[in-house]
C-alpha atoms as a PDB file:
ATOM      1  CA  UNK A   1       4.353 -16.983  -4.221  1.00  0.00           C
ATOM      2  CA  UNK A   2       0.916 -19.341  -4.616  1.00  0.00           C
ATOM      3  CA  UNK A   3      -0.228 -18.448  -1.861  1.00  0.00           C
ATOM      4  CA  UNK A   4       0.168 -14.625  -1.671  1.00  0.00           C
ATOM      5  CA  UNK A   5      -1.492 -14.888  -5.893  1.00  0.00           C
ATOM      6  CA  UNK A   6      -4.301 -16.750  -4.588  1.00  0.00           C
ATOM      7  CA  UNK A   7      -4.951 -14.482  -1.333  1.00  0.00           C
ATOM      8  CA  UNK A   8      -4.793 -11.520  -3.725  1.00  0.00           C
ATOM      9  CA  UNK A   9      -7.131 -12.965  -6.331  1.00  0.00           C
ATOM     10  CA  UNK A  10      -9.844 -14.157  -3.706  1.00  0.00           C
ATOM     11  CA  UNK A  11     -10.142 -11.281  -1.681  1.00  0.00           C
ATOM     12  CA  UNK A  12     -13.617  -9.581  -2.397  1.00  0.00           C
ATOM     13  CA  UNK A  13     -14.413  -6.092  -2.772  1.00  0.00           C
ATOM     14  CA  UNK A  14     -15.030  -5.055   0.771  1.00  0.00           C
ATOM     15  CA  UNK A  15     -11.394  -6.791   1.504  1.00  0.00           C
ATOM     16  CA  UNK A  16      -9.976  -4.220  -0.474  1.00  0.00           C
ATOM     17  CA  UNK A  17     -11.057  -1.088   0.538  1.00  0.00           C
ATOM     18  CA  UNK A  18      -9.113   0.473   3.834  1.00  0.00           C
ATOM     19  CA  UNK A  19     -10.105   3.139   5.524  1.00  0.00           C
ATOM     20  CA  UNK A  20      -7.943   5.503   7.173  1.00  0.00           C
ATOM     21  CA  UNK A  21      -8.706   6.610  10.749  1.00  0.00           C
ATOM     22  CA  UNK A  22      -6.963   9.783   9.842  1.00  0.00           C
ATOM     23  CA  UNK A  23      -8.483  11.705  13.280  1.00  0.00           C
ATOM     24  CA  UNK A  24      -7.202  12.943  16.794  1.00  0.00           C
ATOM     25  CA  UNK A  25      -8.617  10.932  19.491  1.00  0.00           C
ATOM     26  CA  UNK A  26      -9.514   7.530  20.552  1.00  0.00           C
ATOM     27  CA  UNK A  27     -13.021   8.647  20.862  1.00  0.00           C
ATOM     28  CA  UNK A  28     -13.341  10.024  17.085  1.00  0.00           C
ATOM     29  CA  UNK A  29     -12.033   6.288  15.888  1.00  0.00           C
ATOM     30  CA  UNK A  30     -14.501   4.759  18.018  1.00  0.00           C
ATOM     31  CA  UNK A  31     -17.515   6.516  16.686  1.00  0.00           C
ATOM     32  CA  UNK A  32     -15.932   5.633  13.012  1.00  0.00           C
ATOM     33  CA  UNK A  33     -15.382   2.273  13.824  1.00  0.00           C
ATOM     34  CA  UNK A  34     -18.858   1.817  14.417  1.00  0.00           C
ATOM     35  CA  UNK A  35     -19.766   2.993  11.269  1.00  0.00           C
ATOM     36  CA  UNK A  36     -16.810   1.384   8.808  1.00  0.00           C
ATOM     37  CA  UNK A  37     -16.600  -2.140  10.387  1.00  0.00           C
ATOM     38  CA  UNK A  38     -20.185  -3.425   9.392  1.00  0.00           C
ATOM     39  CA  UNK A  39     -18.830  -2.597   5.671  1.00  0.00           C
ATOM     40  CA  UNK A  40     -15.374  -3.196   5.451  1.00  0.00           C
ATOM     41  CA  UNK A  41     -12.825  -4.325   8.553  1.00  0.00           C
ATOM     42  CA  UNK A  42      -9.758  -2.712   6.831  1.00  0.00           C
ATOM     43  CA  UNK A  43      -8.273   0.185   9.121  1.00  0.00           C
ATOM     44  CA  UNK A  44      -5.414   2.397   8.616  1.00  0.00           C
ATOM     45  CA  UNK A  45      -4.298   3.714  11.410  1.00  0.00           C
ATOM     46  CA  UNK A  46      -1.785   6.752   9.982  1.00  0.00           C
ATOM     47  CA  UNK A  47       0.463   9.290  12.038  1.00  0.00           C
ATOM     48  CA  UNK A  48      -2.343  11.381  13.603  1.00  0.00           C
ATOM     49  CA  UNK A  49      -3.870   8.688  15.448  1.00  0.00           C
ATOM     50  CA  UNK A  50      -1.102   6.926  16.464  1.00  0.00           C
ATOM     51  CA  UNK A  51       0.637  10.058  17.328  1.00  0.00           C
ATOM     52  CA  UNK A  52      -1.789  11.382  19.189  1.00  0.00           C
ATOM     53  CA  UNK A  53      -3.182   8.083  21.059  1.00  0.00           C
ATOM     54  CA  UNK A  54       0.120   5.468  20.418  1.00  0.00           C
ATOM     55  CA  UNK A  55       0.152   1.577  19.912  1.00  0.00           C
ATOM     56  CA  UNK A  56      -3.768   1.740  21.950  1.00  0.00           C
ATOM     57  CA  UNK A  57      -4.843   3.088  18.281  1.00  0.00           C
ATOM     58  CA  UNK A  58      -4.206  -0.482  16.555  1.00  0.00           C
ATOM     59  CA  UNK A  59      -5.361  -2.438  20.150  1.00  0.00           C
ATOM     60  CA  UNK A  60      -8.350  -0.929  19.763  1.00  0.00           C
ATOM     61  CA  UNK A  61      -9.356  -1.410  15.823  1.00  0.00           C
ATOM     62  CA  UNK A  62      -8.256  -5.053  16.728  1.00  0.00           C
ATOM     63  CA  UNK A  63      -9.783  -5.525  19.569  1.00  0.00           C
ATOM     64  CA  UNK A  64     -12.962  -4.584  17.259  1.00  0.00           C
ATOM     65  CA  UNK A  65     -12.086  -6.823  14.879  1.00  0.00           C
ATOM     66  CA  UNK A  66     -10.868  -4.555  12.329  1.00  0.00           C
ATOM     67  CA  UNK A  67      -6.888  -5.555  10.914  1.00  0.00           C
ATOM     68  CA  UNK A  68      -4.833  -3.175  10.774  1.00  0.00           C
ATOM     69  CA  UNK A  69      -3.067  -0.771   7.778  1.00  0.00           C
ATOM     70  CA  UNK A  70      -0.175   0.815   9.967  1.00  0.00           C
ATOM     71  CA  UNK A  71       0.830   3.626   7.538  1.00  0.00           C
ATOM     72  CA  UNK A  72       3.935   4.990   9.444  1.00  0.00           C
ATOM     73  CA  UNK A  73       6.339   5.241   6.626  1.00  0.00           C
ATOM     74  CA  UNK A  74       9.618   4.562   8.371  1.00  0.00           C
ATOM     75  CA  UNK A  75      12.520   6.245   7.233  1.00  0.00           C
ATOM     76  CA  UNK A  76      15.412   6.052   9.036  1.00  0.00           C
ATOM     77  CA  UNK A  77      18.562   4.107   9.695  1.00  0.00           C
ATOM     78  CA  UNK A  78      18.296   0.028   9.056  1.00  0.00           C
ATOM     79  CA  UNK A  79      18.620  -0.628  12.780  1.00  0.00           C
ATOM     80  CA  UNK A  80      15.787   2.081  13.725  1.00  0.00           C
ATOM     81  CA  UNK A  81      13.377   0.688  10.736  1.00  0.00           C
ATOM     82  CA  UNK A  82      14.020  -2.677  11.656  1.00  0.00           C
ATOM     83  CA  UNK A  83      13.251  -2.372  15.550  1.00  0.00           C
ATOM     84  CA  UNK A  84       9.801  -0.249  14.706  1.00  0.00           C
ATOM     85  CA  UNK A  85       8.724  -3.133  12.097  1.00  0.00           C
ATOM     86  CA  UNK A  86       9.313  -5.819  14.952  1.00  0.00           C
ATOM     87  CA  UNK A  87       7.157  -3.482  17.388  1.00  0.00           C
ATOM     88  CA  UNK A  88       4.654  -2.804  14.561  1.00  0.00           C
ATOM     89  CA  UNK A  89       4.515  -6.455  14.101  1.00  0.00           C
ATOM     90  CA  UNK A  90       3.917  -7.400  17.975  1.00  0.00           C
ATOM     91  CA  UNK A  91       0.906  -5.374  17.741  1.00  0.00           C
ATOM     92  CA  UNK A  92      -0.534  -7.507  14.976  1.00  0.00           C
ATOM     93  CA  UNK A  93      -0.306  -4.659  12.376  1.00  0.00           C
ATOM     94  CA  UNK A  94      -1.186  -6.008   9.234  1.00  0.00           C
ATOM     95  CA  UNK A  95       0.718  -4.545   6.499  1.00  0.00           C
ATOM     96  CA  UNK A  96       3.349  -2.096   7.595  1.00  0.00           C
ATOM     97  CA  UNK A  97       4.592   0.799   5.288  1.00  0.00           C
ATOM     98  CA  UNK A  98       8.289   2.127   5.096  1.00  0.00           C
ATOM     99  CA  UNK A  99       9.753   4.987   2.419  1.00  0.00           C
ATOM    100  CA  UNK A 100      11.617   2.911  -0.599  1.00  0.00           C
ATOM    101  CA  UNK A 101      14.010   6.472  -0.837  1.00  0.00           C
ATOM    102  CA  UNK A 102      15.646   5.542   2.759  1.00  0.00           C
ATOM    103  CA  UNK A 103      17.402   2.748   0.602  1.00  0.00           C
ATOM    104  CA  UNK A 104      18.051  -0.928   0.012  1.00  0.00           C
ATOM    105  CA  UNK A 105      19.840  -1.898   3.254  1.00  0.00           C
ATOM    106  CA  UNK A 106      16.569   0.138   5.177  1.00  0.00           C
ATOM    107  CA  UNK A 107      14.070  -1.912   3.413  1.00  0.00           C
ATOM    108  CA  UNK A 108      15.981  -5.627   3.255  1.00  0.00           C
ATOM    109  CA  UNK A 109      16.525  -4.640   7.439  1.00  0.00           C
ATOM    110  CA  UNK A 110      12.714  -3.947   7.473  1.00  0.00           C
ATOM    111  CA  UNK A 111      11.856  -7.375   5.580  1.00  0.00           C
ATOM    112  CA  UNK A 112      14.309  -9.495   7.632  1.00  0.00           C
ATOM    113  CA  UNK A 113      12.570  -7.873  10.895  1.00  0.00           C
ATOM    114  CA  UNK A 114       9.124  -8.765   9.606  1.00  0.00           C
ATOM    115  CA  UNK A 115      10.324 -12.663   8.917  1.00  0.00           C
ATOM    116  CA  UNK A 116      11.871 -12.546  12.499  1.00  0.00           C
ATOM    117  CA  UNK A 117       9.156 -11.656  13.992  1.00  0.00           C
ATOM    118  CA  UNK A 118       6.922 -13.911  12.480  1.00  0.00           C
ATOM    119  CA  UNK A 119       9.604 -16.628  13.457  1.00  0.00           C
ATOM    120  CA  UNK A 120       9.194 -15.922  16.982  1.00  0.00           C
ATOM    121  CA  UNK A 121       5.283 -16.167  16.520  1.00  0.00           C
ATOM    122  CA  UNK A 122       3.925 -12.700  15.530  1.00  0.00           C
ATOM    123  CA  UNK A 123       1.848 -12.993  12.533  1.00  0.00           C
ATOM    124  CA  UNK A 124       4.217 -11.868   9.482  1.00  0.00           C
ATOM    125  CA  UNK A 125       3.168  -8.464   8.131  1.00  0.00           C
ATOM    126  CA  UNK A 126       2.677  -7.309   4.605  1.00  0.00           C
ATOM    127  CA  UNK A 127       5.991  -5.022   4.166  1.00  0.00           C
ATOM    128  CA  UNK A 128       5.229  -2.146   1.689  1.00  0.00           C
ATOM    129  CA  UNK A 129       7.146   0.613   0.250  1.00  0.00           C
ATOM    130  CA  UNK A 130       6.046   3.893  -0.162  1.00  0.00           C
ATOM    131  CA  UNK A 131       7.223   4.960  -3.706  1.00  0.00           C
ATOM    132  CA  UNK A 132       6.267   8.686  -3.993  1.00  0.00           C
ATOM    133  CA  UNK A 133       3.286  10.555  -2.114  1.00  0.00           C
ATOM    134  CA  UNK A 134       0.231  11.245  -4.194  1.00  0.00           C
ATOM    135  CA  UNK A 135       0.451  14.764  -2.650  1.00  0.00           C
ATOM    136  CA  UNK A 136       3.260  15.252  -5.278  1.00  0.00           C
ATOM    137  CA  UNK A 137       3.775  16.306  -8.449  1.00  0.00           C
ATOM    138  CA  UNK A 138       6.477  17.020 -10.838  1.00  0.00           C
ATOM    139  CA  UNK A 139       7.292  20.241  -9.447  1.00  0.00           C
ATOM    140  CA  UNK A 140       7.418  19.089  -5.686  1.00  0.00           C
ATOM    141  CA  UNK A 141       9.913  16.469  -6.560  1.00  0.00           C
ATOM    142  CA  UNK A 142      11.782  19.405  -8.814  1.00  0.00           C
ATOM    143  CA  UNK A 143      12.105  21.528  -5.507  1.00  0.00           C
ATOM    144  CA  UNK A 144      13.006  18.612  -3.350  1.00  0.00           C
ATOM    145  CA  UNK A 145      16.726  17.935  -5.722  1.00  0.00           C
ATOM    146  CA  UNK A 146      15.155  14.590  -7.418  1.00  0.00           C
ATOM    147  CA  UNK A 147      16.005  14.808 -11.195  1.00  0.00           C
ATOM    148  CA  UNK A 148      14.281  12.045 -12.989  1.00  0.00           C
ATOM    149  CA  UNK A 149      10.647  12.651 -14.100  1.00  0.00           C
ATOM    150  CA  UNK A 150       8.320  11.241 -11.751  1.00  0.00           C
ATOM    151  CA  UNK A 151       6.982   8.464 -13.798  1.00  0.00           C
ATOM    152  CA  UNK A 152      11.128   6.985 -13.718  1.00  0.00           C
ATOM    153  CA  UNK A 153      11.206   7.742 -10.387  1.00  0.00           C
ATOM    154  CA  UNK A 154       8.507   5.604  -9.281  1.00  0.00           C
ATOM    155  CA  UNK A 155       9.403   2.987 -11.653  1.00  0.00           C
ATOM    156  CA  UNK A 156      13.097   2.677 -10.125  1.00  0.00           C
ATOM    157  CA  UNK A 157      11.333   2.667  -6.703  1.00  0.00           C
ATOM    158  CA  UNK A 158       8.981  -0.043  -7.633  1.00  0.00           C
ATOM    159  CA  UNK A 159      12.064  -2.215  -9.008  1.00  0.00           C
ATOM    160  CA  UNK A 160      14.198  -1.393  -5.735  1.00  0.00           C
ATOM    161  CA  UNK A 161      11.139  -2.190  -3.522  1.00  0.00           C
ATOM    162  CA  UNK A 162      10.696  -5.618  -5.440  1.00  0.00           C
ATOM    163  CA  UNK A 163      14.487  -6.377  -5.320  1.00  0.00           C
ATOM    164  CA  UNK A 164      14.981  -5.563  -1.290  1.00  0.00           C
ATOM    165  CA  UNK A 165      12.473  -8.065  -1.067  1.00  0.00           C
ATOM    166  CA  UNK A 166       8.998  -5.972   0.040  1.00  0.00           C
ATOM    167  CA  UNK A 167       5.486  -7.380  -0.262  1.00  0.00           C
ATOM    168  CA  UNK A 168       4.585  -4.857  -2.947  1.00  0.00           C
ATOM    169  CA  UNK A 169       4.284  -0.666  -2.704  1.00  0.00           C
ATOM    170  CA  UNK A 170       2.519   1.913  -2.002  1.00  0.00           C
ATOM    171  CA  UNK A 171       1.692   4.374  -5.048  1.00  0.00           C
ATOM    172  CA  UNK A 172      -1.137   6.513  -7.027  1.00  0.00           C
ATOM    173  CA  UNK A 173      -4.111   4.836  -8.741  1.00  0.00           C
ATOM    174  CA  UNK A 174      -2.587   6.298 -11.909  1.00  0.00           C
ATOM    175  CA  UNK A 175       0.928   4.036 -11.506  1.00  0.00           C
ATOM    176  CA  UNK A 176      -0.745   0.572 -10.048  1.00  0.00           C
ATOM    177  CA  UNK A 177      -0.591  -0.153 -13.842  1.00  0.00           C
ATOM    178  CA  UNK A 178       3.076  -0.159 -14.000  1.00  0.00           C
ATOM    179  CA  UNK A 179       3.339  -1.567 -10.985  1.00  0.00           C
ATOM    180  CA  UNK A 180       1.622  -5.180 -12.344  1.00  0.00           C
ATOM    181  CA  UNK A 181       3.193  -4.645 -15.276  1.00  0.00           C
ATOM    182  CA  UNK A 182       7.075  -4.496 -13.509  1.00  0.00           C
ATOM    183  CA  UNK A 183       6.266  -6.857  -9.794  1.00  0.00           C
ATOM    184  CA  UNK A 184       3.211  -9.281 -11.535  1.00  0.00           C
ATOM    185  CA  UNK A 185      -0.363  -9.743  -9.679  1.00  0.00           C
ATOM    186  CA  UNK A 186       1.472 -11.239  -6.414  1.00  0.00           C
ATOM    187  CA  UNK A 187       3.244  -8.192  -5.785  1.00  0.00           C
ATOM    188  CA  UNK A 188       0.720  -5.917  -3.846  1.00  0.00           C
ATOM    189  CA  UNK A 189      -0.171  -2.201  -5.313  1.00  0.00           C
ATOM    190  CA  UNK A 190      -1.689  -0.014  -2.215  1.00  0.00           C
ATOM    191  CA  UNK A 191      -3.517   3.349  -3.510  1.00  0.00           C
ATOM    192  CA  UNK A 192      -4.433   5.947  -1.778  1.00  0.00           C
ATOM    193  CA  UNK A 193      -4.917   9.542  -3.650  1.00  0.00           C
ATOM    194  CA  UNK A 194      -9.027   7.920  -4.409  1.00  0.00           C
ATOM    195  CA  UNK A 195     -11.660   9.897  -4.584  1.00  0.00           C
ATOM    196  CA  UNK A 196     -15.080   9.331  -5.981  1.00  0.00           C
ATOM    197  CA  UNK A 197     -16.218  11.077  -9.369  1.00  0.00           C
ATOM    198  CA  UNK A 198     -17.074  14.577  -8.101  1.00  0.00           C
ATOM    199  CA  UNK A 199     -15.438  14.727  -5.229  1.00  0.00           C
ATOM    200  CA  UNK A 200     -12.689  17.623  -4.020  1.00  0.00           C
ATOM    201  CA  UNK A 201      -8.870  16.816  -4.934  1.00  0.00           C
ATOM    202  CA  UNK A 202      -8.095  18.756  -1.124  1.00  0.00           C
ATOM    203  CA  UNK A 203      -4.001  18.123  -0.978  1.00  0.00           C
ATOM    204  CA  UNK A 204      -4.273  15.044  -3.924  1.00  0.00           C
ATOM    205  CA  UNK A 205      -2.097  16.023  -6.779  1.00  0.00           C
ATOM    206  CA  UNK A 206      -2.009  12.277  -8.566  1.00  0.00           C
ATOM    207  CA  UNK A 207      -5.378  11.319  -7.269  1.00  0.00           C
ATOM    208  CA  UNK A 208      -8.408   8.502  -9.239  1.00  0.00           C
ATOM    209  CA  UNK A 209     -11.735   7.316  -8.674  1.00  0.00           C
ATOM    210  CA  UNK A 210     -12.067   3.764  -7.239  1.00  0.00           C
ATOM    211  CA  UNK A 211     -13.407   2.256 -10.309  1.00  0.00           C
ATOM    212  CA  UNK A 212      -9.857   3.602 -12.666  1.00  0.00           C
ATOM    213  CA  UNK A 213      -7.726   2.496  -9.658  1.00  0.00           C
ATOM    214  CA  UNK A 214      -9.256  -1.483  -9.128  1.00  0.00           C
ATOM    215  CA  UNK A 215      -9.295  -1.094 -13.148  1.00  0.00           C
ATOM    216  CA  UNK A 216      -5.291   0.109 -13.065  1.00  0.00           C
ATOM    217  CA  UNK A 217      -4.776  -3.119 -11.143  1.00  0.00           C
ATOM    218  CA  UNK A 218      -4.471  -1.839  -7.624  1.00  0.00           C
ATOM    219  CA  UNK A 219      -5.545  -5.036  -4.830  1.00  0.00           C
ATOM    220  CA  UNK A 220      -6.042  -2.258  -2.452  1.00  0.00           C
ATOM    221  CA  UNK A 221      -7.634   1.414  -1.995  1.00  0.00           C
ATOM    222  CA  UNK A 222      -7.225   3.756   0.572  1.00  0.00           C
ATOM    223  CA  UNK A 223      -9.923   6.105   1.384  1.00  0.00           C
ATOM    224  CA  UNK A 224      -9.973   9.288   4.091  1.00  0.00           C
ATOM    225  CA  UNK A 225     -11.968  11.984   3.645  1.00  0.00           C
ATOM    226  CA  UNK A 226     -14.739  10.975   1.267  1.00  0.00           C
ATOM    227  CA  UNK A 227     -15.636   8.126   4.000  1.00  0.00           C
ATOM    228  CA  UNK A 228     -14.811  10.015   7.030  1.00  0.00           C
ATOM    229  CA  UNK A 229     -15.657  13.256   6.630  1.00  0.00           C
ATOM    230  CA  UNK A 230     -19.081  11.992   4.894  1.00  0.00           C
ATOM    231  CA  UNK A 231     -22.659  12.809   6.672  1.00  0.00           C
ATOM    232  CA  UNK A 232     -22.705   9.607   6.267  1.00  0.00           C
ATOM    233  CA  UNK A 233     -19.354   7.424   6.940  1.00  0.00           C
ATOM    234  CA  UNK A 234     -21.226   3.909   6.729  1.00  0.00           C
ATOM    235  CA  UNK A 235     -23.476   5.124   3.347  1.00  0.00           C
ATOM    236  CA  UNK A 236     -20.121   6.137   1.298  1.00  0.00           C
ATOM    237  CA  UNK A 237     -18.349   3.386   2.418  1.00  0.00           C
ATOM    238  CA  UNK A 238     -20.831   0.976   1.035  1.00  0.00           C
ATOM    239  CA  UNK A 239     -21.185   3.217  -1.944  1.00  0.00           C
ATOM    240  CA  UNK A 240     -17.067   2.859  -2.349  1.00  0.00           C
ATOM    241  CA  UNK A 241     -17.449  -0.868  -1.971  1.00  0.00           C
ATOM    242  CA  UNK A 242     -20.175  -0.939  -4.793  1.00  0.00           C
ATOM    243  CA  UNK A 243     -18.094   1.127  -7.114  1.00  0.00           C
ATOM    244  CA  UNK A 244     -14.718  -1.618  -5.944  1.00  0.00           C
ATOM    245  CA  UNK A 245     -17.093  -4.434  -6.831  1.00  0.00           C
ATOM    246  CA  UNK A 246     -18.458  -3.056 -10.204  1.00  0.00           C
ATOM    247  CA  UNK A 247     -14.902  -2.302 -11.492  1.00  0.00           C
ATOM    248  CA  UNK A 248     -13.621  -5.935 -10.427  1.00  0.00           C
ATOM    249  CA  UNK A 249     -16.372  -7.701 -12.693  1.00  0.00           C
ATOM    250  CA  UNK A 250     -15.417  -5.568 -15.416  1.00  0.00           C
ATOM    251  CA  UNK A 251     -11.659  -6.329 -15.077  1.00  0.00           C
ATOM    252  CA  UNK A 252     -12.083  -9.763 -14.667  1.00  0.00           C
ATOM    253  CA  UNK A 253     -14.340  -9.529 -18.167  1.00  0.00           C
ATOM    254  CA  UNK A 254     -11.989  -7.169 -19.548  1.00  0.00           C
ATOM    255  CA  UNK A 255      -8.810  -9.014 -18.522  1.00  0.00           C
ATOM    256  CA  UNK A 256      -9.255 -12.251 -16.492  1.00  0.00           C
ATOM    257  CA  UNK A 257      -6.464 -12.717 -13.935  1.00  0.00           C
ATOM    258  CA  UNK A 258      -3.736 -10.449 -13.736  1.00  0.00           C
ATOM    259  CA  UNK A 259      -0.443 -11.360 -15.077  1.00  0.00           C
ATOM    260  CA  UNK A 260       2.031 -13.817 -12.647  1.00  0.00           C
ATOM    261  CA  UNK A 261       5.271 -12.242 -12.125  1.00  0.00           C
ATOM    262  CA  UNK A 262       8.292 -12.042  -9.752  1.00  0.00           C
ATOM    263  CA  UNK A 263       7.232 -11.960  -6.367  1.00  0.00           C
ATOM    264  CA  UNK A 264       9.089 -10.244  -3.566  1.00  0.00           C
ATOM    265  CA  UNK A 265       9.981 -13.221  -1.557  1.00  0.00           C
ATOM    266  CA  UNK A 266      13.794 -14.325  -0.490  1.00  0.00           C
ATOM    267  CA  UNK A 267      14.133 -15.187  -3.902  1.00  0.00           C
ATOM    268  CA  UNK A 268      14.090 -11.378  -4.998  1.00  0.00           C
ATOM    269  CA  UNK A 269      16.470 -10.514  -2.027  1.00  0.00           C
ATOM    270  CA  UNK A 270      18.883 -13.179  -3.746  1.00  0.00           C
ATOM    271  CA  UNK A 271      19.074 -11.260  -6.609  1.00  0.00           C
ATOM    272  CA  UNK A 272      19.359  -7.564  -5.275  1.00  0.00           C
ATOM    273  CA  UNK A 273      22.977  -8.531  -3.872  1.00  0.00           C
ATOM    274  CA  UNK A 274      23.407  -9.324  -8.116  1.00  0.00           C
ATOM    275  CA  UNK A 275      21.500  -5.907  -8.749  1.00  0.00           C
ATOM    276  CA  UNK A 276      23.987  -3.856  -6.701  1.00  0.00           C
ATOM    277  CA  UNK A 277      27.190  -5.539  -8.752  1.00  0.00           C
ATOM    278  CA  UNK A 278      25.812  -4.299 -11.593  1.00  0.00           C
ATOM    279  CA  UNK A 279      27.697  -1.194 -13.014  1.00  0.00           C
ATOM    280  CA  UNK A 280      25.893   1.802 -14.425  1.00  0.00           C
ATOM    281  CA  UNK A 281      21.768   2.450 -14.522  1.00  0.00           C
ATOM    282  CA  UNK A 282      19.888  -0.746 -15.849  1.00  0.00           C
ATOM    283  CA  UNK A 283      17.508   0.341 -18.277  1.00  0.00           C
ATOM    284  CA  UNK A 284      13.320   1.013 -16.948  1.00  0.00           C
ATOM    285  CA  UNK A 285      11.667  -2.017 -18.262  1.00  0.00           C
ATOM    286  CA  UNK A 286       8.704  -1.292 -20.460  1.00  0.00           C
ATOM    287  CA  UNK A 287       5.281  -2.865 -20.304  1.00  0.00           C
ATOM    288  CA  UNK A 288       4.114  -5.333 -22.843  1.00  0.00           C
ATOM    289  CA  UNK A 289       0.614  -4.503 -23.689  1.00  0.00           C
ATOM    290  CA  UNK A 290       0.209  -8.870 -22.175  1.00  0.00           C
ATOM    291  CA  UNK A 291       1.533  -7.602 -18.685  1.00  0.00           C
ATOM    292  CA  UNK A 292      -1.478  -4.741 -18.731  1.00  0.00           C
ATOM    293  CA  UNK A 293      -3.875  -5.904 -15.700  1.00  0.00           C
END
């Protein structure tokens, strides 16, 4: 747990900002590789680009020195989950993304595949669950059958994720709050939904600038559009990274470090085998105003 605390709390603000390579072709990537990588080296590569040009997507932001953000967000059976987070890993992805709703035995399968790999001598990825798209509001998960209010549902999917033994989750700017407040600073918040003050919503429904969501707590952004579909791709990243670094002097003066808590390690896997004996709906914990990053 030291270790992933102090990796969190040293990372600067150019660590922290990802941007997604969220075009069609090889080419495309190349010409925004050129522009991100002098100002951060954090790459998502997402389903577009690895649909459309495969595993050659992450060989190439790594063979430009960029590490990789795979943001696949497996869902399927255990077995299918597990065998794409071993491949994942062999490419020296990063962090890897799966969907906390395909269940505990999916994500535990996904974390055991990441620790085998990383026995066999792949570097271990980051294992994050995706709790619920920032596309989505109340009314989308209405139409969809999911009953509680959004704000439970993400809390139960930040406590599952943390329990199955994941490296932290992916969520909105607006919920990386609750999500130090329930995992503590060594469990990792991931936010994408950013955009800069001004800027069009497009398809975000739960969406912040980066300032609220480094303020919120979150170790990471992810940023698409605003970067890549600027004039300028190299002139609002930096601008992004200014705005990361700005908002992580004020926490720091605000707060100082964020709170220690459980981290997802084999530890937290011990105790979701005690989780599942336990009969009925454990109450949502609530955050002390102490636990606020």
């Amino acid at each position: 747990m030291e270790r992933v605390v102090a990796e969190a709390e040293r990372l600067q603000a150019a660590d922290r900002v990802i941007v997604a390579l969220d075009v069609g072709t090889l080419a495309e990537a190349e010409r925004l590789l050129d522009a991100i990588l002098p100002v951060t080296r954090q790459v998502k590569v997402g389903m577009e680009l690895y649909t459309a040009a495969g595993a050659e997507a992450v060989r190439l932001v790594r063979r430009r020195g960029g590490r990789v953000f795979l943001d696949m967000k497996f869902h399927d059976i255990p077995n299918t989950v597990a065998g794409a987070v071993r491949a994942a890993a062999a490419l020296g992805a990063g962090m890897i993304t799966v969907h906390v709703a395909g269940g505990r035995r999916m994500l535990e399968a996904a974390v055991r595949a990441a620790e085998e790999a990383a026995a066999e001598g792949s570097p271990r990825p980051r294992v994050l669950g995706v709790t619920v798209l920032t596309s989505m509001n109340a009314q989308d998960l209405e139409e969809t059958g999911e009953v509680p209010p959004l704000s439970e549902l993400v809390a139960r999917r930040i406590r599952l994720a943390r329990e199955a033994g994941l490296d932290g989750v992916v969520c909105s700017p607006l919920e990386a709050r609750l999500v130090k407040a329930m995992g503590g600073r060594g469990f990792l918040a991931v936010t994408p939904g950013i955009r800069p003050s001004g800027a069009a919503l497009g398809d975000q429904a739960r969406a912040a600038t980066p300032a609220t969501a480094i303020a919120n707590g979150a170790d990471y952004i992810v940023v698409g559009r605003p970067v890549t579909k600027a004039p300028d791709p190299a002139a609002a990243a930096r601008a992004i990274v200014a705005s990361v670094a700005r908002a992580l002097g004020e926490r720091g003066a605000a707060c100082g470090p964020l709170p220690a808590g459980p981290l997802a390690t084999g530890a937290s896997r011990e105790r979701s085998a005690e989780a599942r004996a336990r009969a009925g709906r454990p109450d949502l914990p609530t955050p002390r105003p102490d636990e606020a990053p």
